[in-house]
PDB file of N, CA and C in Angstrom:
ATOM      1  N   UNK A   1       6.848 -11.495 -14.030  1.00  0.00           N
ATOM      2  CA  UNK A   1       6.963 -11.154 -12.627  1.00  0.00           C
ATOM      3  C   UNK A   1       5.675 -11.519 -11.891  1.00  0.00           C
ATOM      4  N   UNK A   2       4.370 -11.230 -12.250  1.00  0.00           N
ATOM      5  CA  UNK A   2       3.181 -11.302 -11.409  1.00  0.00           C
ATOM      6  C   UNK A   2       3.139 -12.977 -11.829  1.00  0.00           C
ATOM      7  N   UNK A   3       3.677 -13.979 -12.631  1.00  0.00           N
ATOM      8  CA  UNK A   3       3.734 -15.334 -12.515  1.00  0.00           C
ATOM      9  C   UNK A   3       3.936 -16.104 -10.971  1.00  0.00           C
ATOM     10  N   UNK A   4       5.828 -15.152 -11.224  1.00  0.00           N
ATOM     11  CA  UNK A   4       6.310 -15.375 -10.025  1.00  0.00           C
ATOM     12  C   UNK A   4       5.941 -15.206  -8.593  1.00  0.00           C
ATOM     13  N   UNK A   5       5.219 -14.005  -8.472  1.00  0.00           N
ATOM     14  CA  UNK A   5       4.560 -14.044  -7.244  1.00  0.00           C
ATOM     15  C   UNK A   5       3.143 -14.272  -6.988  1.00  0.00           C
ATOM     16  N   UNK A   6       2.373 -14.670  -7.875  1.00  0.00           N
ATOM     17  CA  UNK A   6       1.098 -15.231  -8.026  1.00  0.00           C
ATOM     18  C   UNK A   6       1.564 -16.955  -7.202  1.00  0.00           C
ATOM     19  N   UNK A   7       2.425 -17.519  -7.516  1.00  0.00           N
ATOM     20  CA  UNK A   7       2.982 -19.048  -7.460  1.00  0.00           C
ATOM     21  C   UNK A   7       3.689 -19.118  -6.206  1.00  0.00           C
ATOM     22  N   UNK A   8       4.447 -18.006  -5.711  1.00  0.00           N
ATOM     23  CA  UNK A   8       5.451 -17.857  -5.246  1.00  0.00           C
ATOM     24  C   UNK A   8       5.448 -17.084  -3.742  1.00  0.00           C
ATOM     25  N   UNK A   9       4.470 -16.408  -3.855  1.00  0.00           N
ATOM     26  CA  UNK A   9       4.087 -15.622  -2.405  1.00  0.00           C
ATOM     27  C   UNK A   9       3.416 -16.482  -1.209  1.00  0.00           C
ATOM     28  N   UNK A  10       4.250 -16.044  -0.102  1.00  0.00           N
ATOM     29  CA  UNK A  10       3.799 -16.819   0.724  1.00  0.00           C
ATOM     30  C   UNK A  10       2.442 -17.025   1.963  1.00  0.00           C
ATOM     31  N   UNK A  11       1.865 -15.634   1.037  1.00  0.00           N
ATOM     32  CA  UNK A  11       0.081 -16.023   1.676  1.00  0.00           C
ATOM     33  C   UNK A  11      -0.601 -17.236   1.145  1.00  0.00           C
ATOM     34  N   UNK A  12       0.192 -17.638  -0.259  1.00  0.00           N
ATOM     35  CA  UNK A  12      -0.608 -18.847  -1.125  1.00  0.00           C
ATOM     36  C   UNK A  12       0.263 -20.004  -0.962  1.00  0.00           C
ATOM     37  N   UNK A  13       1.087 -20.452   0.236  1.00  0.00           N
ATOM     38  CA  UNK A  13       1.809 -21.180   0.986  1.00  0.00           C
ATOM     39  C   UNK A  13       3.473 -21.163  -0.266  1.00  0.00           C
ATOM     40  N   UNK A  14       3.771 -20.053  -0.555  1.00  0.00           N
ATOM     41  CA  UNK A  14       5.382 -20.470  -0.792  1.00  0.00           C
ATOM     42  C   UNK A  14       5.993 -20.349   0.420  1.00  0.00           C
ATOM     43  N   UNK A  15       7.565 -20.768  -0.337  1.00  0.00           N
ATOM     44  CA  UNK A  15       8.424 -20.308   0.852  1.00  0.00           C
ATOM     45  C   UNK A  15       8.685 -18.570   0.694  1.00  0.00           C
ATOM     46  N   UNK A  16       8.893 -18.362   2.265  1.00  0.00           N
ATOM     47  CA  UNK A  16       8.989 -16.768   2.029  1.00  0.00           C
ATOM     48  C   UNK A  16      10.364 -16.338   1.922  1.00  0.00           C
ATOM     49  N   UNK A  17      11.728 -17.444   2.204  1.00  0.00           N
ATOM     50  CA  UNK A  17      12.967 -16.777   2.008  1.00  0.00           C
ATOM     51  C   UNK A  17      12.945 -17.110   0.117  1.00  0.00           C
ATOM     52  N   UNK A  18      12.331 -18.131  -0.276  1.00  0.00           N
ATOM     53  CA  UNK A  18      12.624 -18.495  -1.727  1.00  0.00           C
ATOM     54  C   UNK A  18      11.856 -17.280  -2.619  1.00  0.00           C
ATOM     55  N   UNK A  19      10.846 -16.407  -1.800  1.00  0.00           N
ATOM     56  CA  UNK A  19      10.458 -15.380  -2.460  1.00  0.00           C
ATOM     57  C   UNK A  19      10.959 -14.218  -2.636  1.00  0.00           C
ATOM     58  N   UNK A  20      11.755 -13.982  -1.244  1.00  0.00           N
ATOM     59  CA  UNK A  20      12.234 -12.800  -1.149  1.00  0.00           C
ATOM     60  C   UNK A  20      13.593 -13.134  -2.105  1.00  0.00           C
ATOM     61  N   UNK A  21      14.100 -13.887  -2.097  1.00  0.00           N
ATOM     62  CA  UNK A  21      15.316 -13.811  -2.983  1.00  0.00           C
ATOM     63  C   UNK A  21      15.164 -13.732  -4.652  1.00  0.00           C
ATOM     64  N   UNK A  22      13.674 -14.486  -5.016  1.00  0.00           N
ATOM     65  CA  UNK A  22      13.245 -14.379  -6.724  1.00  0.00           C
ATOM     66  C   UNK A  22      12.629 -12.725  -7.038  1.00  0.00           C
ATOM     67  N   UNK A  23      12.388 -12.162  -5.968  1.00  0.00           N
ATOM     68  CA  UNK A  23      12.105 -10.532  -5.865  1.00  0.00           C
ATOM     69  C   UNK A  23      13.604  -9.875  -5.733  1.00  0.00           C
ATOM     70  N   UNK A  24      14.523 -10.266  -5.483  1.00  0.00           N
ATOM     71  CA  UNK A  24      15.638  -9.340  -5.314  1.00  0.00           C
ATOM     72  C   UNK A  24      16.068  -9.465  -6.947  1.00  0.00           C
ATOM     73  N   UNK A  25      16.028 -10.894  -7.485  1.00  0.00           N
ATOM     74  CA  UNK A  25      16.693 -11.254  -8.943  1.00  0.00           C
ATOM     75  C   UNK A  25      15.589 -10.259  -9.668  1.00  0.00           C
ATOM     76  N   UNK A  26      14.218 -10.264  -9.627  1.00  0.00           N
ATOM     77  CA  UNK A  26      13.468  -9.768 -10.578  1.00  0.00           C
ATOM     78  C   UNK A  26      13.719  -8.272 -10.768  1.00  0.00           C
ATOM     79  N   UNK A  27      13.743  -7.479  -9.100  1.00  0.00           N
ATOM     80  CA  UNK A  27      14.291  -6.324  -9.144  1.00  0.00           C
ATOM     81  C   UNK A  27      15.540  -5.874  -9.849  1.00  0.00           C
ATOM     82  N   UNK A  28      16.572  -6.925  -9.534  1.00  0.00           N
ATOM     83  CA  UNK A  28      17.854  -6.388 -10.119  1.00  0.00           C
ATOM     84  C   UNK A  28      18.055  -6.595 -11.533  1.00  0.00           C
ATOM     85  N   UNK A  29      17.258  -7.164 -12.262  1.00  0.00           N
ATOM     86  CA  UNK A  29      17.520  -7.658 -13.613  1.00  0.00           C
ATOM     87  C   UNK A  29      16.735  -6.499 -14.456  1.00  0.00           C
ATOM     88  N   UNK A  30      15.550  -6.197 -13.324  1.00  0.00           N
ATOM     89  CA  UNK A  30      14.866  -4.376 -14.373  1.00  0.00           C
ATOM     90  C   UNK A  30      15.287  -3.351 -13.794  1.00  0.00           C
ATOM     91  N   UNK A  31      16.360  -3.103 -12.644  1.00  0.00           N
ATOM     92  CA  UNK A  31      17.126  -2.475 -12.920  1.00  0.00           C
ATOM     93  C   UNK A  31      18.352  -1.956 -13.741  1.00  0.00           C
ATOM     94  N   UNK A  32      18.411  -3.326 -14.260  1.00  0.00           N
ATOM     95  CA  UNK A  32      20.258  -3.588 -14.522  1.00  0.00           C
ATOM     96  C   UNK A  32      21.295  -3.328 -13.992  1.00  0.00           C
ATOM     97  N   UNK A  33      21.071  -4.043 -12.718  1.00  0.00           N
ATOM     98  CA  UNK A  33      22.295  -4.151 -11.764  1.00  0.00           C
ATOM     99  C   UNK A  33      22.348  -5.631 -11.067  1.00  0.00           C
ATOM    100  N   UNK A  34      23.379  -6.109 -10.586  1.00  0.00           N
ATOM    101  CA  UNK A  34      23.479  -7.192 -10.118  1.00  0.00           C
ATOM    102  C   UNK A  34      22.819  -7.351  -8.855  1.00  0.00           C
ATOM    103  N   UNK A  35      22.432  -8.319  -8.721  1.00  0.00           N
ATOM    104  CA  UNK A  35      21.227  -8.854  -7.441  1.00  0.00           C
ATOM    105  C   UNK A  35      22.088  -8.613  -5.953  1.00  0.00           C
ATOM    106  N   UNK A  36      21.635  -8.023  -5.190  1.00  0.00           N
ATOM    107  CA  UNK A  36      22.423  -7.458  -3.716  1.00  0.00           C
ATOM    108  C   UNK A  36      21.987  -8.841  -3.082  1.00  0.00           C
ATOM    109  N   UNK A  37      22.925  -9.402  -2.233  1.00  0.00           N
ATOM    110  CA  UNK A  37      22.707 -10.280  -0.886  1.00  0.00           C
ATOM    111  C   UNK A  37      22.111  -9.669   0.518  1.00  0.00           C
ATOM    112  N   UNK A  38      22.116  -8.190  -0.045  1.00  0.00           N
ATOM    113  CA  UNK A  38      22.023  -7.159   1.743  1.00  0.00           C
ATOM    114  C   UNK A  38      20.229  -7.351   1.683  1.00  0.00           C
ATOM    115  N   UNK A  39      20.127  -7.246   3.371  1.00  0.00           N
ATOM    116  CA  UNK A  39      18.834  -6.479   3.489  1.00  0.00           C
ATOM    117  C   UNK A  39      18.273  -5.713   2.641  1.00  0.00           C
ATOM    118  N   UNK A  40      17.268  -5.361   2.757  1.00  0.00           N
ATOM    119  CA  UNK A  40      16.753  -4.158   2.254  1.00  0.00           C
ATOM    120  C   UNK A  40      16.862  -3.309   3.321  1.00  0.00           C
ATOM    121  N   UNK A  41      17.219  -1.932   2.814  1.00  0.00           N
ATOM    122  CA  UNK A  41      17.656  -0.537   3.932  1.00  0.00           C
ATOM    123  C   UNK A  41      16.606   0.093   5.284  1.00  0.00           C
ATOM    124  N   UNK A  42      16.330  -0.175   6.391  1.00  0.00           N
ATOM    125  CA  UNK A  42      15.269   0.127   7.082  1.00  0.00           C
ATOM    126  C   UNK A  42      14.634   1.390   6.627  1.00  0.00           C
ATOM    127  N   UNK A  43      13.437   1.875   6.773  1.00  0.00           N
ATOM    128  CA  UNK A  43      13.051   3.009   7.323  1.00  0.00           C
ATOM    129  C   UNK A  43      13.495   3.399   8.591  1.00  0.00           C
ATOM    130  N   UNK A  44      13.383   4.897   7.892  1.00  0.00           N
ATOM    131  CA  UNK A  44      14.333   5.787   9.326  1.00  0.00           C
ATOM    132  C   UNK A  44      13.612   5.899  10.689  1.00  0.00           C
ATOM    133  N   UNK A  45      14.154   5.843  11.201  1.00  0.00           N
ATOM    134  CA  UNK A  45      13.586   6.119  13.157  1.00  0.00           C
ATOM    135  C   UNK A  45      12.257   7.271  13.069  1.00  0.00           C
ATOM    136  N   UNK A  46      12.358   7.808  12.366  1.00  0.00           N
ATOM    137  CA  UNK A  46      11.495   8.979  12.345  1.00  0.00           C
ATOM    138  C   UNK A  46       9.839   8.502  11.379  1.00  0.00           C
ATOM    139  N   UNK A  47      10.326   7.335  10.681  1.00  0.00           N
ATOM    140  CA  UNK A  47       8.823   7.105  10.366  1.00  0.00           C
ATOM    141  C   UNK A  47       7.645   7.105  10.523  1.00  0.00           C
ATOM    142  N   UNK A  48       6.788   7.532  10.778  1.00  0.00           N
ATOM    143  CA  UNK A  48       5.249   7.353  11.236  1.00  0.00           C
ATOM    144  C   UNK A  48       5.384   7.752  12.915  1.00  0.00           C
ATOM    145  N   UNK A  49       6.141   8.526  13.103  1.00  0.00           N
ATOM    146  CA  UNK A  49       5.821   9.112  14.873  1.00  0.00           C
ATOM    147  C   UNK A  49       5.310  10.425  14.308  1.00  0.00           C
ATOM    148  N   UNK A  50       4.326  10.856  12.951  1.00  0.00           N
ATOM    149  CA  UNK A  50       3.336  11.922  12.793  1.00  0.00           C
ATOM    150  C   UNK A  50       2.364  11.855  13.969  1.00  0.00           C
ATOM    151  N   UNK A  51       1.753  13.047  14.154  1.00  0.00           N
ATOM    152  CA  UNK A  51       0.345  12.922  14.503  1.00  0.00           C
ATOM    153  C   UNK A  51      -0.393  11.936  14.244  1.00  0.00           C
ATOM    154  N   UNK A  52      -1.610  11.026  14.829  1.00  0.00           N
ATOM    155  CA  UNK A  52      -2.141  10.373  15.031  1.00  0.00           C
ATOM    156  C   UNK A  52      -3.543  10.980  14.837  1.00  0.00           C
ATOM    157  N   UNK A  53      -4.734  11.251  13.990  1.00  0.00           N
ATOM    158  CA  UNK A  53      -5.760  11.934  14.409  1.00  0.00           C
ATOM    159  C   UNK A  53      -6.903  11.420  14.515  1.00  0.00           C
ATOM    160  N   UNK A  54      -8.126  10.787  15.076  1.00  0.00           N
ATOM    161  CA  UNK A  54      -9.199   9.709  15.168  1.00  0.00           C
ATOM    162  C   UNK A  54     -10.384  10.881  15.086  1.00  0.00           C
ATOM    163  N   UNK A  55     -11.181  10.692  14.074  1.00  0.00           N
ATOM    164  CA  UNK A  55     -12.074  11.129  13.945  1.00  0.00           C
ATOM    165  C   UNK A  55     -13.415  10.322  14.120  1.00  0.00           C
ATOM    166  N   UNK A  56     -14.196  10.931  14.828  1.00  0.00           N
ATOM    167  CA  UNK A  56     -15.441   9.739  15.664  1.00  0.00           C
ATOM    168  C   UNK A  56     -16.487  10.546  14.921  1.00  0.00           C
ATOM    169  N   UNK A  57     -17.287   9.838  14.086  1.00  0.00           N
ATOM    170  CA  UNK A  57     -18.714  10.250  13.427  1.00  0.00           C
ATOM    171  C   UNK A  57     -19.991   9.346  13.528  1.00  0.00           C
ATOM    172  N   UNK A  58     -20.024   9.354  15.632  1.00  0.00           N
ATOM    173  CA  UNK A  58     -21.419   8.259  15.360  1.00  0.00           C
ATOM    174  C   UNK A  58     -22.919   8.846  15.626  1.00  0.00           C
ATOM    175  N   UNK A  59     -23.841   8.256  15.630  1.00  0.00           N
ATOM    176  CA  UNK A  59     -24.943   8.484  15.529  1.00  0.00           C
ATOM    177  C   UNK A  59     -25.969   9.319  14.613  1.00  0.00           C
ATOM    178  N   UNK A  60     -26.629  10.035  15.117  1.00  0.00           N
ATOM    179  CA  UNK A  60     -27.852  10.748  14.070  1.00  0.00           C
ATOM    180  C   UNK A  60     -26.732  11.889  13.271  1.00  0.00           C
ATOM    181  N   UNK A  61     -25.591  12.845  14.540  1.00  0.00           N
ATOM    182  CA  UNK A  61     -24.966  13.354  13.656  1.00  0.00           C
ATOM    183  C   UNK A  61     -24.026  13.026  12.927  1.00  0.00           C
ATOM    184  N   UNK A  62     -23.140  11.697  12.868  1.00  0.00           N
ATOM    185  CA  UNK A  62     -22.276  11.453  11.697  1.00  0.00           C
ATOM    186  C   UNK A  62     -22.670  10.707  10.867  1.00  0.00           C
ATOM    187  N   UNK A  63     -24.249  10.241  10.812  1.00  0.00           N
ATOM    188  CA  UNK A  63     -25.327   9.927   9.717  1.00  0.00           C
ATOM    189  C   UNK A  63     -25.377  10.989   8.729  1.00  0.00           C
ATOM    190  N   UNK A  64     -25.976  12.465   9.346  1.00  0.00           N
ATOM    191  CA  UNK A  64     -26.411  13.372   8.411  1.00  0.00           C
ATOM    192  C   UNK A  64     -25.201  13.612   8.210  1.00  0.00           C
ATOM    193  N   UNK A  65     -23.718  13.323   9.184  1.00  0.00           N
ATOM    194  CA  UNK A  65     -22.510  14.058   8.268  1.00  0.00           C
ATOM    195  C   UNK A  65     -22.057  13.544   6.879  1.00  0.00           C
ATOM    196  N   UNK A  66     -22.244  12.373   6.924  1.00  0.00           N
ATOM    197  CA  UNK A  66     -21.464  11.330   5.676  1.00  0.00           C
ATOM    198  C   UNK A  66     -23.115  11.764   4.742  1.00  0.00           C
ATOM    199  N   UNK A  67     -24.262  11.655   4.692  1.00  0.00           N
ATOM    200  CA  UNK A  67     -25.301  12.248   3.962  1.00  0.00           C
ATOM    201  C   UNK A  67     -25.220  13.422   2.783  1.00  0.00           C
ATOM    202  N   UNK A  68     -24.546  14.851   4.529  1.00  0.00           N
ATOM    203  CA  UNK A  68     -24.146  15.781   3.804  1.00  0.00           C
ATOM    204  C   UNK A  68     -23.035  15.861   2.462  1.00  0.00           C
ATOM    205  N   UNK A  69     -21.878  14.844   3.369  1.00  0.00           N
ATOM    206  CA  UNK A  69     -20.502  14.946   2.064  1.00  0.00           C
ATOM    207  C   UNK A  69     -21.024  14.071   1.209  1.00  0.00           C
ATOM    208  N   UNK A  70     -21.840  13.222   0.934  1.00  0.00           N
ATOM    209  CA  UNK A  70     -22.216  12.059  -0.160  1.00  0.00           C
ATOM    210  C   UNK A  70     -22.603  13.411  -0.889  1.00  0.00           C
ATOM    211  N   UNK A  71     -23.836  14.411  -0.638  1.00  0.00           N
ATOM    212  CA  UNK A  71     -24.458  15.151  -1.478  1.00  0.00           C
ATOM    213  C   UNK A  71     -24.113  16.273  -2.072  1.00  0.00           C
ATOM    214  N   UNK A  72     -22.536  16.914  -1.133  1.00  0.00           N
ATOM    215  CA  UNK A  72     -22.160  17.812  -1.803  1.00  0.00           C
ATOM    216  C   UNK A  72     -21.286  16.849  -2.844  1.00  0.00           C
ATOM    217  N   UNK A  73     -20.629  15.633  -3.209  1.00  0.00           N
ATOM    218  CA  UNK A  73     -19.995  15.607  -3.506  1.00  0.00           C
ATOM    219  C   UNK A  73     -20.702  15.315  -5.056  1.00  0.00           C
ATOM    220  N   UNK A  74     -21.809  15.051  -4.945  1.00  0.00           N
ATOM    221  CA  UNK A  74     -22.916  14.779  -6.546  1.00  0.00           C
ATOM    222  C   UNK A  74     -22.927  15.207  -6.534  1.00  0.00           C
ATOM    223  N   UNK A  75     -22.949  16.849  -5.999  1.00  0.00           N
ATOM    224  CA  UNK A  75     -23.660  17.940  -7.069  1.00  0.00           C
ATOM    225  C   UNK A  75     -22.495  18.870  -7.635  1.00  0.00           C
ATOM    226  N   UNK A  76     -21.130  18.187  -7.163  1.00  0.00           N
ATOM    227  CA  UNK A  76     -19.712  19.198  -7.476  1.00  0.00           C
ATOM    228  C   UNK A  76     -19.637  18.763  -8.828  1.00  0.00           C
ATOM    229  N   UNK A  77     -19.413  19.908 -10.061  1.00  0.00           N
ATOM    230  CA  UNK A  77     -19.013  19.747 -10.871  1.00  0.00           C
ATOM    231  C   UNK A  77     -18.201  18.852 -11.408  1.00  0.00           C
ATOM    232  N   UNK A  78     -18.295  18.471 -12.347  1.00  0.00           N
ATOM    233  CA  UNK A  78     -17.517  17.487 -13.659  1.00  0.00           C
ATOM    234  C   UNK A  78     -15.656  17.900 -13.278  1.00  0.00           C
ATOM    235  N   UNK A  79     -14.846  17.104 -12.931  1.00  0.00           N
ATOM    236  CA  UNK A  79     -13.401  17.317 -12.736  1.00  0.00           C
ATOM    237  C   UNK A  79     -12.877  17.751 -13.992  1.00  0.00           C
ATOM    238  N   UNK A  80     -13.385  17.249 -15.162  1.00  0.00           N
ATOM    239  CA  UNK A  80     -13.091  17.263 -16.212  1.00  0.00           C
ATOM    240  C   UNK A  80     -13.181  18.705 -17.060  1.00  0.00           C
ATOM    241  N   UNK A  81     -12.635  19.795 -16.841  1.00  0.00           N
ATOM    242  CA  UNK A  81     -13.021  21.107 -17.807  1.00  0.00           C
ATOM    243  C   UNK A  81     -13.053  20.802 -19.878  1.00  0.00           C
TER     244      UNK A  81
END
């Protein structure tokens, strides 16, 4: 599979309908089901209309802020018990 789209993807100039169709065969063959002709199913209307939140950290204080979290985050214990 990573042959196929190493060769085959079309940032590295394939064709992009000849890709999308060797991705539907690759999918359906490790599924074990026969290869669909359909689209793939949209995402729903409701996708990504979450909250939006922009967090602004410039100057001297979002220097010492990213400082601070760099240093608590060395001195937090081993994840590992």
């Amino acid at each position: 599979m990573r042959e196929f789209v190493r060769t085959n993807h079309p940032d590295v100039g394939g064709d992009p309908e000849v890709f999308a169709a060797g991705l539907a065969k690759l999918q359906a063959a490790r599924d074990g089901a026969p290869p669909s002709p359909e689209t793939p199913t949209p995402l729903p209307a409701d996708h990504g209309n979450g909250p939006v939140v922009l967090v602004h950290r410039h100057g001297l204080r979002g220097l010492l802020a990213r400082f601070r979290d760099w240093r608590e985050r060395r001195r937090r214990g081993p994840r590992v018990v």
